[in-house]
N, C-alpha and C. Protein backbone atom coordinates (compact mmCIF):
# COMPACT_ATOMS: atom_id res chain seq x y z
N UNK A 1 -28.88 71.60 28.92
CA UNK A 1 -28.20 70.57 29.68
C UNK A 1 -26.86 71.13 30.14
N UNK A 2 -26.44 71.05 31.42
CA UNK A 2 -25.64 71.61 31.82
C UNK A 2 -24.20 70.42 31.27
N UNK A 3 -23.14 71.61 31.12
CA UNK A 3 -21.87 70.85 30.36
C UNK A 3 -21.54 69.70 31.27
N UNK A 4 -21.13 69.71 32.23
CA UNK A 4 -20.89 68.85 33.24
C UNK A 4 -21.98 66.90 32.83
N UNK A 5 -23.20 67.71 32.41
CA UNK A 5 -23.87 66.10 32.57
C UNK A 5 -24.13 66.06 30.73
N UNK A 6 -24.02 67.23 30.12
CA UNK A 6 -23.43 66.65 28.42
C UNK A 6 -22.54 65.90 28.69
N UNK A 7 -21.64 65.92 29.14
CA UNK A 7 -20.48 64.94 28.63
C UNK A 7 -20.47 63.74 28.87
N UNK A 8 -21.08 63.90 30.16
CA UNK A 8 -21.38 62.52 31.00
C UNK A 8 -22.44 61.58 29.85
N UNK A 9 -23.57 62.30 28.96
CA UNK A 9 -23.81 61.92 28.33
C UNK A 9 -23.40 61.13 27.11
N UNK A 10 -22.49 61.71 26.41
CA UNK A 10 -21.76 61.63 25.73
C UNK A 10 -20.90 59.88 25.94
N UNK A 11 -20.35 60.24 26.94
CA UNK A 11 -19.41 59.61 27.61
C UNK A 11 -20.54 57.84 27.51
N UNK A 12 -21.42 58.18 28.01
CA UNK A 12 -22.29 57.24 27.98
C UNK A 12 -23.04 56.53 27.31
N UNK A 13 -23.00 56.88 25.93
CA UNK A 13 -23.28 56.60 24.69
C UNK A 13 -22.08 55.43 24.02
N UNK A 14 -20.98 56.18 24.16
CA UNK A 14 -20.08 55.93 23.44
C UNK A 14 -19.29 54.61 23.84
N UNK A 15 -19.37 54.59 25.81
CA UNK A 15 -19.22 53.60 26.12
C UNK A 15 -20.03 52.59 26.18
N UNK A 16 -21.44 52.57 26.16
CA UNK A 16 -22.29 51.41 26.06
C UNK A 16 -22.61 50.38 24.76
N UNK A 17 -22.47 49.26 24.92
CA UNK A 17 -22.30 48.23 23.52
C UNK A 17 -23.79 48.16 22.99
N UNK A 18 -23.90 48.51 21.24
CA UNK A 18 -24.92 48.48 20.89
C UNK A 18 -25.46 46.85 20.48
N UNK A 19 -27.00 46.76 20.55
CA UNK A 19 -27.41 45.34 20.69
C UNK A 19 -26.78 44.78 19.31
N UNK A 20 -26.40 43.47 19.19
CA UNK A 20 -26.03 43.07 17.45
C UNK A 20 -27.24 43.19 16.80
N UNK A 21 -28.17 42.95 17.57
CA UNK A 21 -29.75 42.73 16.75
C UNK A 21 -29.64 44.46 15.38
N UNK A 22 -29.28 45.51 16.20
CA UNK A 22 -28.90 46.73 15.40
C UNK A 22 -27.59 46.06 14.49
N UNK A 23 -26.90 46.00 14.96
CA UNK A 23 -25.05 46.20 14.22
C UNK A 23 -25.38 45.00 13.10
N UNK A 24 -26.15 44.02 13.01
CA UNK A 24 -26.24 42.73 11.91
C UNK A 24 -27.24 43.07 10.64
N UNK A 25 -27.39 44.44 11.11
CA UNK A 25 -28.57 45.11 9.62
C UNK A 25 -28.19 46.24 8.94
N UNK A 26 -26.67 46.39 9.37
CA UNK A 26 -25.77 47.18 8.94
C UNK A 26 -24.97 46.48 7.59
N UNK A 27 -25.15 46.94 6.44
CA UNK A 27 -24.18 46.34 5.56
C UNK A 27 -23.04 46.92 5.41
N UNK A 28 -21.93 46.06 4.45
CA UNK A 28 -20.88 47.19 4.38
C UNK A 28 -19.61 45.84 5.24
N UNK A 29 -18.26 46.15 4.38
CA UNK A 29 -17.41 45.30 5.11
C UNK A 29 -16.55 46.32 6.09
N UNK A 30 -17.05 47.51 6.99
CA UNK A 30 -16.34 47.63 8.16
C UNK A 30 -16.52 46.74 9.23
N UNK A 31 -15.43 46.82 10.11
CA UNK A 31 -15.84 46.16 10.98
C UNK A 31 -16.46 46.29 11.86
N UNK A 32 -17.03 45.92 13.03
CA UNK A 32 -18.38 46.09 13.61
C UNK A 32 -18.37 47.08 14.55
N UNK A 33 -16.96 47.19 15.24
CA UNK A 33 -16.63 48.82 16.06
C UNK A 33 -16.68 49.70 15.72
N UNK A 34 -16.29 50.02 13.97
CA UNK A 34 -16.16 51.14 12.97
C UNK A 34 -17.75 51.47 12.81
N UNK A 35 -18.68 50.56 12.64
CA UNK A 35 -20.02 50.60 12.39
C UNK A 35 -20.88 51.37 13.85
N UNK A 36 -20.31 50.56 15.17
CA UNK A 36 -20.72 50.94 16.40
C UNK A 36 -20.64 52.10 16.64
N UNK A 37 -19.14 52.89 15.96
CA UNK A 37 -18.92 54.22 15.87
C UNK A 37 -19.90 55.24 15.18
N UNK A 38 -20.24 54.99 14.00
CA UNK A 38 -21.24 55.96 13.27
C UNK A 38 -22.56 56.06 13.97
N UNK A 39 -23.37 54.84 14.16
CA UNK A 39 -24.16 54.66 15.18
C UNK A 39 -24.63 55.87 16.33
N UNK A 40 -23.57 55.60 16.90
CA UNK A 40 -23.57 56.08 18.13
C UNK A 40 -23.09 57.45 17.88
N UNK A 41 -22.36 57.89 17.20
CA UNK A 41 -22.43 59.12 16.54
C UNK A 41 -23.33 59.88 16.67
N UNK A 42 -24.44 59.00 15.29
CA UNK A 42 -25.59 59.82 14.84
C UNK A 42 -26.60 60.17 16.06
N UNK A 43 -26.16 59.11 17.19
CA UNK A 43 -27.22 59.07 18.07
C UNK A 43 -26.81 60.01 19.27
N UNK A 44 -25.83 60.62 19.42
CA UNK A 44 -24.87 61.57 19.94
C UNK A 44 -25.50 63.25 19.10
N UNK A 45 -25.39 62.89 17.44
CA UNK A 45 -25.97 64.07 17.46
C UNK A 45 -27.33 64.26 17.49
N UNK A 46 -28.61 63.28 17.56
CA UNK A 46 -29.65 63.47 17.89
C UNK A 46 -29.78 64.03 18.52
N UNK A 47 -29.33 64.45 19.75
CA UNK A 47 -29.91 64.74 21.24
C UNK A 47 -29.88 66.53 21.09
N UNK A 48 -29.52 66.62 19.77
CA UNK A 48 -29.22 68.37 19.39
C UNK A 48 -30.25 68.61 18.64
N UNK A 49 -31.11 67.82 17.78
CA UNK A 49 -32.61 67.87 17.45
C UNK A 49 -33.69 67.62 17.11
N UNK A 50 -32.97 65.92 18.09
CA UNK A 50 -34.33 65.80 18.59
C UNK A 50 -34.89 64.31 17.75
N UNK A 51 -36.66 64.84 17.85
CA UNK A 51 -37.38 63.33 17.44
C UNK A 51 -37.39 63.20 15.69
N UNK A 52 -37.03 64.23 14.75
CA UNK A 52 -37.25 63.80 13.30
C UNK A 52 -35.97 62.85 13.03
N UNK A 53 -34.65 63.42 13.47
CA UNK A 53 -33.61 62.88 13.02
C UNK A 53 -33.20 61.35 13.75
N UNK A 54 -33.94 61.13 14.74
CA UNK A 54 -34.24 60.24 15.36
C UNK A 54 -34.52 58.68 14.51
N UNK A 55 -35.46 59.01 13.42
CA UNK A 55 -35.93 58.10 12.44
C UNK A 55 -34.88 57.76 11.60
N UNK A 56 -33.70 58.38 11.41
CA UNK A 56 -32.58 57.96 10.55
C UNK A 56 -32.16 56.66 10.77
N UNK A 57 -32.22 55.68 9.19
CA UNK A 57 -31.74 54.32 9.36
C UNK A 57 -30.28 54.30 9.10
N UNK A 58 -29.35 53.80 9.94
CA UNK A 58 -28.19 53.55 9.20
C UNK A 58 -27.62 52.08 8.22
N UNK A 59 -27.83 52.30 7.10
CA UNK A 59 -27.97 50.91 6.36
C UNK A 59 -26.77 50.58 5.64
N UNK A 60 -25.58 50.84 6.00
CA UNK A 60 -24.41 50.19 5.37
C UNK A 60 -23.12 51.24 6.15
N UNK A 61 -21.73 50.71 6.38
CA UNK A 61 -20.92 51.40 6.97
C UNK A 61 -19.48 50.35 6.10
N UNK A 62 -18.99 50.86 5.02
CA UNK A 62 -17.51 50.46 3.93
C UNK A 62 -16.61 51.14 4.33
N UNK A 63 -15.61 50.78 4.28
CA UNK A 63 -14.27 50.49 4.60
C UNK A 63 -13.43 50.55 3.26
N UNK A 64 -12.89 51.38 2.30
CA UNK A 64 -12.50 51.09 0.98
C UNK A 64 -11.01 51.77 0.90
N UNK A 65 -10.35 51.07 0.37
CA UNK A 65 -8.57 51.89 0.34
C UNK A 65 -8.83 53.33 -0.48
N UNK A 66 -7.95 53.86 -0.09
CA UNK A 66 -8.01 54.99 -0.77
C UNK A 66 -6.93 55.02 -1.94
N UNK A 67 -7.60 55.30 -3.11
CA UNK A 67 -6.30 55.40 -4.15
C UNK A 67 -5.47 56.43 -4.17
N UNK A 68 -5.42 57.28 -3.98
CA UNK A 68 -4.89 58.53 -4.25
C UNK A 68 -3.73 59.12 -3.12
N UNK A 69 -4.82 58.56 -1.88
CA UNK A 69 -3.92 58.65 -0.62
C UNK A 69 -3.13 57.43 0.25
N UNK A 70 -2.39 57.24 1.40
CA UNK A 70 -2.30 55.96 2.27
C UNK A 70 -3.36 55.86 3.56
N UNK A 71 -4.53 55.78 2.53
CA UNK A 71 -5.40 55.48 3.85
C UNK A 71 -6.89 54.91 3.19
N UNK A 72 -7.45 54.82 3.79
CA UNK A 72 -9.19 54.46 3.76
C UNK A 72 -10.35 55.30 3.24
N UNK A 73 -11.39 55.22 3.07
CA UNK A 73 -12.33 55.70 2.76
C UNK A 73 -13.22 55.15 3.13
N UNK A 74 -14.44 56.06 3.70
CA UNK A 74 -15.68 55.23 4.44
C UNK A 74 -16.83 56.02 4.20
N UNK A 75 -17.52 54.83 3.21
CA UNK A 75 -18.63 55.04 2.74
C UNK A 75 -20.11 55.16 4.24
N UNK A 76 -20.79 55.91 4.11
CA UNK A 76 -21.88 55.60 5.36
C UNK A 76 -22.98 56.06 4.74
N UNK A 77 -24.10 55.02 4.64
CA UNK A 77 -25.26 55.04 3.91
C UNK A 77 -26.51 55.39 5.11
N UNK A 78 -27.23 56.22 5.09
CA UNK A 78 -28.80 56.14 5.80
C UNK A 78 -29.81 56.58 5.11
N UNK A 79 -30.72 56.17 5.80
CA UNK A 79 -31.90 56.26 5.33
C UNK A 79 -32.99 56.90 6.08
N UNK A 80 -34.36 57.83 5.65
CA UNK A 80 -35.55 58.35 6.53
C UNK A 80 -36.57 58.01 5.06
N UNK A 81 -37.62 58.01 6.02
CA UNK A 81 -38.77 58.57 4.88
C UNK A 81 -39.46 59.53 5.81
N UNK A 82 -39.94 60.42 4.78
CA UNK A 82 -40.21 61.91 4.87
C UNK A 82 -41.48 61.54 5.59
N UNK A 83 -41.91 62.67 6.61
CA UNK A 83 -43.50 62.22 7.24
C UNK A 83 -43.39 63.65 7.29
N UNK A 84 -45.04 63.78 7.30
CA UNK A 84 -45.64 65.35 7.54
C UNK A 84 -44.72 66.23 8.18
N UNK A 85 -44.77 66.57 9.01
CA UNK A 85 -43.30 67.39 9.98
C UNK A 85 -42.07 67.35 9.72
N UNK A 86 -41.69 67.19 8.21
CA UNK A 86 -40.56 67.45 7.66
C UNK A 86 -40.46 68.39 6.40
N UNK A 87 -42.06 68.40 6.35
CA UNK A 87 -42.41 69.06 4.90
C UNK A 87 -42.76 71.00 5.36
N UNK A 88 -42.11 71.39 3.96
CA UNK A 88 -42.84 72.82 3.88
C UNK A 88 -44.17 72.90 4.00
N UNK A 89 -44.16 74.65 3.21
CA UNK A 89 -45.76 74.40 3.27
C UNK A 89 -46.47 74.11 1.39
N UNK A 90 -44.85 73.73 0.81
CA UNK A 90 -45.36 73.14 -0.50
C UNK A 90 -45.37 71.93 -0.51
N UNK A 91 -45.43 71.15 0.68
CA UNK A 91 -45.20 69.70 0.79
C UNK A 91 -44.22 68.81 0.25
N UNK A 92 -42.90 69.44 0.12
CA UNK A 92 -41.58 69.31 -0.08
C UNK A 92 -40.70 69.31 1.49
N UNK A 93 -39.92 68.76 1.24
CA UNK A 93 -39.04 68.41 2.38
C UNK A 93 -38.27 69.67 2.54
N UNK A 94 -38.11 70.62 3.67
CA UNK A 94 -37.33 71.37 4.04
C UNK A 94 -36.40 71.47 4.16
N UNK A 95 -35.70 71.87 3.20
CA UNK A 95 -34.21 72.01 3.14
C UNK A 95 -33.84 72.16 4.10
N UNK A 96 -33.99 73.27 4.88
CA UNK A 96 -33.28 73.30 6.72
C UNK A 96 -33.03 71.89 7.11
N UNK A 97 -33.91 70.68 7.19
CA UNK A 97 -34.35 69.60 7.78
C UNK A 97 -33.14 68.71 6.69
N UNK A 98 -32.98 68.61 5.54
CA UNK A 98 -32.08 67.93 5.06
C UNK A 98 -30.68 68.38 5.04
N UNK A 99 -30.18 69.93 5.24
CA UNK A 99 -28.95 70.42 5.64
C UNK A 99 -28.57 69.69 6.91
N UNK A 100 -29.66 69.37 7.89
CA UNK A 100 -29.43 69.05 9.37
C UNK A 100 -29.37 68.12 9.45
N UNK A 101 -29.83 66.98 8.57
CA UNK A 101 -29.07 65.57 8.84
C UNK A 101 -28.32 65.21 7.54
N UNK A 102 -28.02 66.28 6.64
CA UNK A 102 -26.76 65.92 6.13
C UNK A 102 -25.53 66.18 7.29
N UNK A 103 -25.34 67.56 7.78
CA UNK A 103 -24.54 67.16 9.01
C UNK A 103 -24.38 66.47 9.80
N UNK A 104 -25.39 65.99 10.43
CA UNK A 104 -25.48 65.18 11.14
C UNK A 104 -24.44 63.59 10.59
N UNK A 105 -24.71 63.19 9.46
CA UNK A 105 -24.20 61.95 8.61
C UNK A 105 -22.79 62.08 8.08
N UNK A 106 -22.58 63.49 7.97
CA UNK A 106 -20.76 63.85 7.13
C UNK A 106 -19.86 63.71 8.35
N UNK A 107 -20.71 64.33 9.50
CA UNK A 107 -19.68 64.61 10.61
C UNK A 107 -19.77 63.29 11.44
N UNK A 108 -20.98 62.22 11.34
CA UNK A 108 -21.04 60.91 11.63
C UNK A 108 -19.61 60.05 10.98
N UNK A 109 -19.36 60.23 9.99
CA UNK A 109 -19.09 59.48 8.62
C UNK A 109 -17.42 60.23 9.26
N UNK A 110 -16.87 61.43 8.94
CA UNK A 110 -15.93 61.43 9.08
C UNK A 110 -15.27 60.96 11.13
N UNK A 111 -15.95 61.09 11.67
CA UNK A 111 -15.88 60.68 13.03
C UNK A 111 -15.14 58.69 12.96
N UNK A 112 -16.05 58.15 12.15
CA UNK A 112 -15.97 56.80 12.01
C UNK A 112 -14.75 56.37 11.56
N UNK A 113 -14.28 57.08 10.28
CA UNK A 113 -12.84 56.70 9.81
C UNK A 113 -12.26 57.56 10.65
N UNK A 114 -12.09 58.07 11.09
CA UNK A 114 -11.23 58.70 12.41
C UNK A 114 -10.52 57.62 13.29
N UNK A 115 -11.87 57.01 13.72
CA UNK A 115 -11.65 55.56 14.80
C UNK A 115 -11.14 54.61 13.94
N UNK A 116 -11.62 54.60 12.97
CA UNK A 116 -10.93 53.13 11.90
C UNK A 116 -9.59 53.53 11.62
N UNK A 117 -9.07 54.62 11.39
CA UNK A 117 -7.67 54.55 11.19
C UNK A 117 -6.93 55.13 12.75
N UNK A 118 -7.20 54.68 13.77
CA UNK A 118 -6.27 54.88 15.04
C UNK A 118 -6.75 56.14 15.32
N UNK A 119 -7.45 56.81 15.14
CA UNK A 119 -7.68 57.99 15.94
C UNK A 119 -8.82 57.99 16.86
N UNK A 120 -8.60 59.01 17.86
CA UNK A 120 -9.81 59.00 19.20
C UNK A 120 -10.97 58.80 18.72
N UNK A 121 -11.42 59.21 17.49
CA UNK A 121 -13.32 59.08 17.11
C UNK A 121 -13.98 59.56 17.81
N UNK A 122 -13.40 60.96 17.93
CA UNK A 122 -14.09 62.34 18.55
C UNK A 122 -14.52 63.16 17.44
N UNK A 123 -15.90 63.59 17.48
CA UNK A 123 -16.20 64.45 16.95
C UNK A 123 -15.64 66.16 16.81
N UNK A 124 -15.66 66.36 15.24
CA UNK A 124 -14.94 67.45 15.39
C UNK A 124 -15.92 68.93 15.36
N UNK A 125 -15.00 70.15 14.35
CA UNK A 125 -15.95 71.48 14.20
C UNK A 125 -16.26 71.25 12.57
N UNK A 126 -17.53 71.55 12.52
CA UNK A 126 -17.73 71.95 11.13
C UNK A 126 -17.22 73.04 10.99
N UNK A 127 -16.65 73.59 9.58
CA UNK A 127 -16.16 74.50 9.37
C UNK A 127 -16.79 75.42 7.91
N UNK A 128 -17.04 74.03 6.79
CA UNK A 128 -18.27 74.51 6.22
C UNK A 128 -19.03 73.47 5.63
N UNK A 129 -20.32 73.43 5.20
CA UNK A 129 -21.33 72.82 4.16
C UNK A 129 -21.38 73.32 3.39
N UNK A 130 -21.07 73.19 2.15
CA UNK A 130 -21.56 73.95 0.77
C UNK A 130 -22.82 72.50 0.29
N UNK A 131 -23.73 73.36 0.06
CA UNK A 131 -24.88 72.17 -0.57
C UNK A 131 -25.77 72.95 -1.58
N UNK A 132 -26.11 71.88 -2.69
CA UNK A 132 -26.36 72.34 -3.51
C UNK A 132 -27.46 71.46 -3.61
N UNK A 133 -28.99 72.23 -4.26
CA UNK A 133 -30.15 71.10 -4.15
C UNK A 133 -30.52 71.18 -5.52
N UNK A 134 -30.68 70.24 -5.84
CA UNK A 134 -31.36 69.58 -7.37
C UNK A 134 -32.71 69.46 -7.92
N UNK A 135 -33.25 69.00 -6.70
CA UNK A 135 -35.25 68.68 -6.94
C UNK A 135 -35.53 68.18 -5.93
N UNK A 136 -36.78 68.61 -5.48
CA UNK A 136 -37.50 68.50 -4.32
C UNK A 136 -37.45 67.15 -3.84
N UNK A 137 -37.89 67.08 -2.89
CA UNK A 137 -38.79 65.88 -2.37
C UNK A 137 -39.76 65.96 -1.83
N UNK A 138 -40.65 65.09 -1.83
CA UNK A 138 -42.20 65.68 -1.04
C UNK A 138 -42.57 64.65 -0.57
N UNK A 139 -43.89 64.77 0.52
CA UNK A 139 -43.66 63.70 1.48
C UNK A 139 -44.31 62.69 1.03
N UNK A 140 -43.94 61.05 2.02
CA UNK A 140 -43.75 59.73 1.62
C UNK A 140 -42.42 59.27 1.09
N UNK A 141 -41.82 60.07 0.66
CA UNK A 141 -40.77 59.58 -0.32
C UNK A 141 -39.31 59.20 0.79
N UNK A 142 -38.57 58.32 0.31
CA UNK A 142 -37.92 58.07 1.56
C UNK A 142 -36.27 58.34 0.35
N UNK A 143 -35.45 58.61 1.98
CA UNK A 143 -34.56 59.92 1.41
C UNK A 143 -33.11 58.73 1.60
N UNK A 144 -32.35 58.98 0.91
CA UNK A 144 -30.97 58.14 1.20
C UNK A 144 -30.13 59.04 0.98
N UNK A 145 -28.89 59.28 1.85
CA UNK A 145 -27.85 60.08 2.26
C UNK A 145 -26.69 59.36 2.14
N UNK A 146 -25.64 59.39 1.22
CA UNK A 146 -24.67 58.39 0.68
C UNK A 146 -23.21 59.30 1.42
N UNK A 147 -23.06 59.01 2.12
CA UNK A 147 -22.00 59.97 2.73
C UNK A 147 -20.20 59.27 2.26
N UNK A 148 -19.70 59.84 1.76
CA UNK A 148 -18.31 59.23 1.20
C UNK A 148 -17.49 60.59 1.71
N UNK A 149 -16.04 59.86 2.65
CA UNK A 149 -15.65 60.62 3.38
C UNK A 149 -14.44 60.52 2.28
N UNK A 150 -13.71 62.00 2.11
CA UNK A 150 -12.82 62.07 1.12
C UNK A 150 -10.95 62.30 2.45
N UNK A 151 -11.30 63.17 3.29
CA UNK A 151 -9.75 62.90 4.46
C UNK A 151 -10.19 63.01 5.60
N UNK A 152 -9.45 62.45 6.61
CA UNK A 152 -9.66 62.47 7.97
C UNK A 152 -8.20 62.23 8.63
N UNK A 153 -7.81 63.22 8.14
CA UNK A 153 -5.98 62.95 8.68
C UNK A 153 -5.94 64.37 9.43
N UNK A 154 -4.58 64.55 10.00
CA UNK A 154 -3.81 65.59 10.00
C UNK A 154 -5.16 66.50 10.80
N UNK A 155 -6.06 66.32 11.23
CA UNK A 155 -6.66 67.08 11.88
C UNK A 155 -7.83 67.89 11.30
N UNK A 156 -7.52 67.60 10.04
CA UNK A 156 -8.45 67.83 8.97
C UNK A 156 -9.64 66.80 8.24
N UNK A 157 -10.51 67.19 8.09
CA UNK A 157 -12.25 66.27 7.57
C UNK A 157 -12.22 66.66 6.91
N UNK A 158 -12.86 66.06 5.73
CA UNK A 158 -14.13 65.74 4.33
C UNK A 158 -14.81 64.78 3.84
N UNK A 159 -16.15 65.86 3.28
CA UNK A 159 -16.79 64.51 2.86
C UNK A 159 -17.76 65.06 2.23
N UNK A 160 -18.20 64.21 1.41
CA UNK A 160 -18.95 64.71 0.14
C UNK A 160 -20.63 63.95 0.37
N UNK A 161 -21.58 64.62 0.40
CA UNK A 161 -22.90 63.86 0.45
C UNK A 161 -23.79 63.41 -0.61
N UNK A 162 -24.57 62.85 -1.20
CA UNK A 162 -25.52 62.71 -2.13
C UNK A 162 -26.61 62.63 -1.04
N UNK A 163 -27.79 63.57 -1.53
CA UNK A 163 -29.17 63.11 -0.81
C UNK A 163 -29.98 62.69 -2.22
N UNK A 164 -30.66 61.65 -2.39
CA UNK A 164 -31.30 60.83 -3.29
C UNK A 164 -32.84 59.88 -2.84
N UNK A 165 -33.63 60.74 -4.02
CA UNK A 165 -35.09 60.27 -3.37
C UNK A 165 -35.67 59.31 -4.19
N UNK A 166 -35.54 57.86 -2.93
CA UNK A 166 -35.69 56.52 -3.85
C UNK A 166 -36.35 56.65 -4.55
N UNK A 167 -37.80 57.22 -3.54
CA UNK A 167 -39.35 56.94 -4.05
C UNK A 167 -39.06 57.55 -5.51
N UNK A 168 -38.79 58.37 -6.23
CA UNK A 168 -38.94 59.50 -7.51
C UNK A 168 -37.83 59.13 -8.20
N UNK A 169 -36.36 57.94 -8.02
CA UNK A 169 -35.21 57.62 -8.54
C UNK A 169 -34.67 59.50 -9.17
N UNK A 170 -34.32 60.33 -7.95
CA UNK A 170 -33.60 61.59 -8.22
C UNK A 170 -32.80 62.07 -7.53
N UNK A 171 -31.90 62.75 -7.91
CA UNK A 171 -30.84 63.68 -7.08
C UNK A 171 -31.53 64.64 -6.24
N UNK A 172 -31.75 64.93 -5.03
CA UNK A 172 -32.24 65.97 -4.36
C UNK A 172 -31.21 66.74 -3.99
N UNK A 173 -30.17 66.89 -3.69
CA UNK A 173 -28.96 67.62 -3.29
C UNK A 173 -27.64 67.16 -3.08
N UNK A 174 -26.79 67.33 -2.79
CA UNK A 174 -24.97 67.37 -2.91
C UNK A 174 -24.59 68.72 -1.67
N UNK A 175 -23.89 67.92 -1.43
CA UNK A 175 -23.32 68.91 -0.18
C UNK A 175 -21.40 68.23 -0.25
N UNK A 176 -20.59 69.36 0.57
CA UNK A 176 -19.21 68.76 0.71
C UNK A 176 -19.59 69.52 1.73
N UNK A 177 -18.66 68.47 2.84
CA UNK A 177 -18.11 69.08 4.07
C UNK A 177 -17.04 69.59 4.38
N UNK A 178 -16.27 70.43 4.96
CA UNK A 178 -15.13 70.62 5.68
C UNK A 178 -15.23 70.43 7.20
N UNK A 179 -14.16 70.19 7.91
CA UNK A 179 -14.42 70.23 9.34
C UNK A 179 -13.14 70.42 9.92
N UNK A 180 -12.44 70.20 10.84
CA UNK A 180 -11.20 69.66 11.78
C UNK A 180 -11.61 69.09 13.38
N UNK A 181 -10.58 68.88 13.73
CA UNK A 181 -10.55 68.43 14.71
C UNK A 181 -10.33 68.99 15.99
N UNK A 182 -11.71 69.12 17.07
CA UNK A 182 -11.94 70.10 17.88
C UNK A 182 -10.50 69.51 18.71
N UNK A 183 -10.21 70.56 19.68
CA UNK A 183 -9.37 69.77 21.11
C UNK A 183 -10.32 68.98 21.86
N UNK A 184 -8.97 68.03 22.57
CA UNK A 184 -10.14 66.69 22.91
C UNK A 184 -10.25 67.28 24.43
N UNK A 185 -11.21 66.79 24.85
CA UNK A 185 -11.75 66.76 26.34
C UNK A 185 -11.13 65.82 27.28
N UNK A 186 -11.08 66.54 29.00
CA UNK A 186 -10.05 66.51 29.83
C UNK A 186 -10.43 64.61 29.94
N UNK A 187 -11.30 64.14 28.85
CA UNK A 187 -11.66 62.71 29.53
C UNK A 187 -11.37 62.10 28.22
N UNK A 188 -10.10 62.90 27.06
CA UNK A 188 -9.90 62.15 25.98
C UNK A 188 -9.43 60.80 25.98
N UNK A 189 -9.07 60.30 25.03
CA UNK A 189 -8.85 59.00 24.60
C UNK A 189 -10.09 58.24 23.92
N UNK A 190 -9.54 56.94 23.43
CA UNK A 190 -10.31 56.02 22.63
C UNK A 190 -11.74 55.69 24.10
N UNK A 191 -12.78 56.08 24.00
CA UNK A 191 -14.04 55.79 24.46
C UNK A 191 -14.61 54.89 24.13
């Protein structure tokens, strides 16, 4: 896709209002722009690969003070269940495939408190994933991604993931993010 009509894309996402019929099955006491934000996020980074990550539910978007610091914390919960084309060839879920929408959800997640505390709610650079996996998952089993964003100040991201497989009540992996904040585009501001 040529850069010129990415952005336009982009641009077009971010400005269009999502139906409430979506935003009212969202739990979580953010408020409903903060929620609109992750959303549209995740659906921003779909378009990078595609139809598996596509299936991601987003099922809660919190808003929680931060103790430690003067600011917020934002919890962002989703959900998939695993279907054939996510699995190895031990019929376990492909790690590649859960690294890729753990990113997808950290860099969702820190994007969101970005916008909730006054900032543009531009996506930034990853800088790293450290993830660590626990026990498989194999398919049917449906996957929950607990994303808890630890800063989003100063130009700087984090955020810590749990991936957890209802179906089997287990830890499948832990990841932390790092990131910052790319320079904004000649069409910055609040979108």
């Amino acid at each position: 896709m040529a850069p010129d009509r990415y952005n336009a894309t982009i641009a077009e996402i971010l400005r269009a209002p999502l139906p409430d019929t979506i935003l009212s099955r969202i739990q979580g006491n953010a408020p409903p722009k903060v929620k609109e934000s992750a959303v549209k996020w995740l659906n921003i980074f779909h378009t990078f690969v595609g139809a598996l990550t596509r299936k991601i539910t987003v099922t809660e978007v919190s808003l929680d003070p931060d103790p430690l610091e003067n600011g917020r914390i934002l919890t962002l919960i989703c959900e998939i269940d695993v279907t054939p084309e996510m699995v190895d060839g031990h019929d376990n879920v492909h790690n590649a495939f859960v690294v890729t929408v753990i990113d997808e959800c950290v860099s969702s997640a820190v994007t969101a408190l970005d916008y909730a505390e006054g900032g543009p709610g531009m996506s930034g650079v990853s800088l790293s994933l450290d993830t660590v996996f626990h026990n498989p998952a194999e398919r049917g089993a449906k996957l929950r991604f607990v994303n808890t964003t630890l800063t989003a100040v100063s130009g700087m991201m984090s955020c810590r993931c749990q991936v957890w497989d209802l179906t089997r009540r287990r830890l499948v992996a832990t990841s932390t993010f790092i990131g910052m904040r790319s320079s904004l585009p000649k069409l910055a501001g609040r979108l």
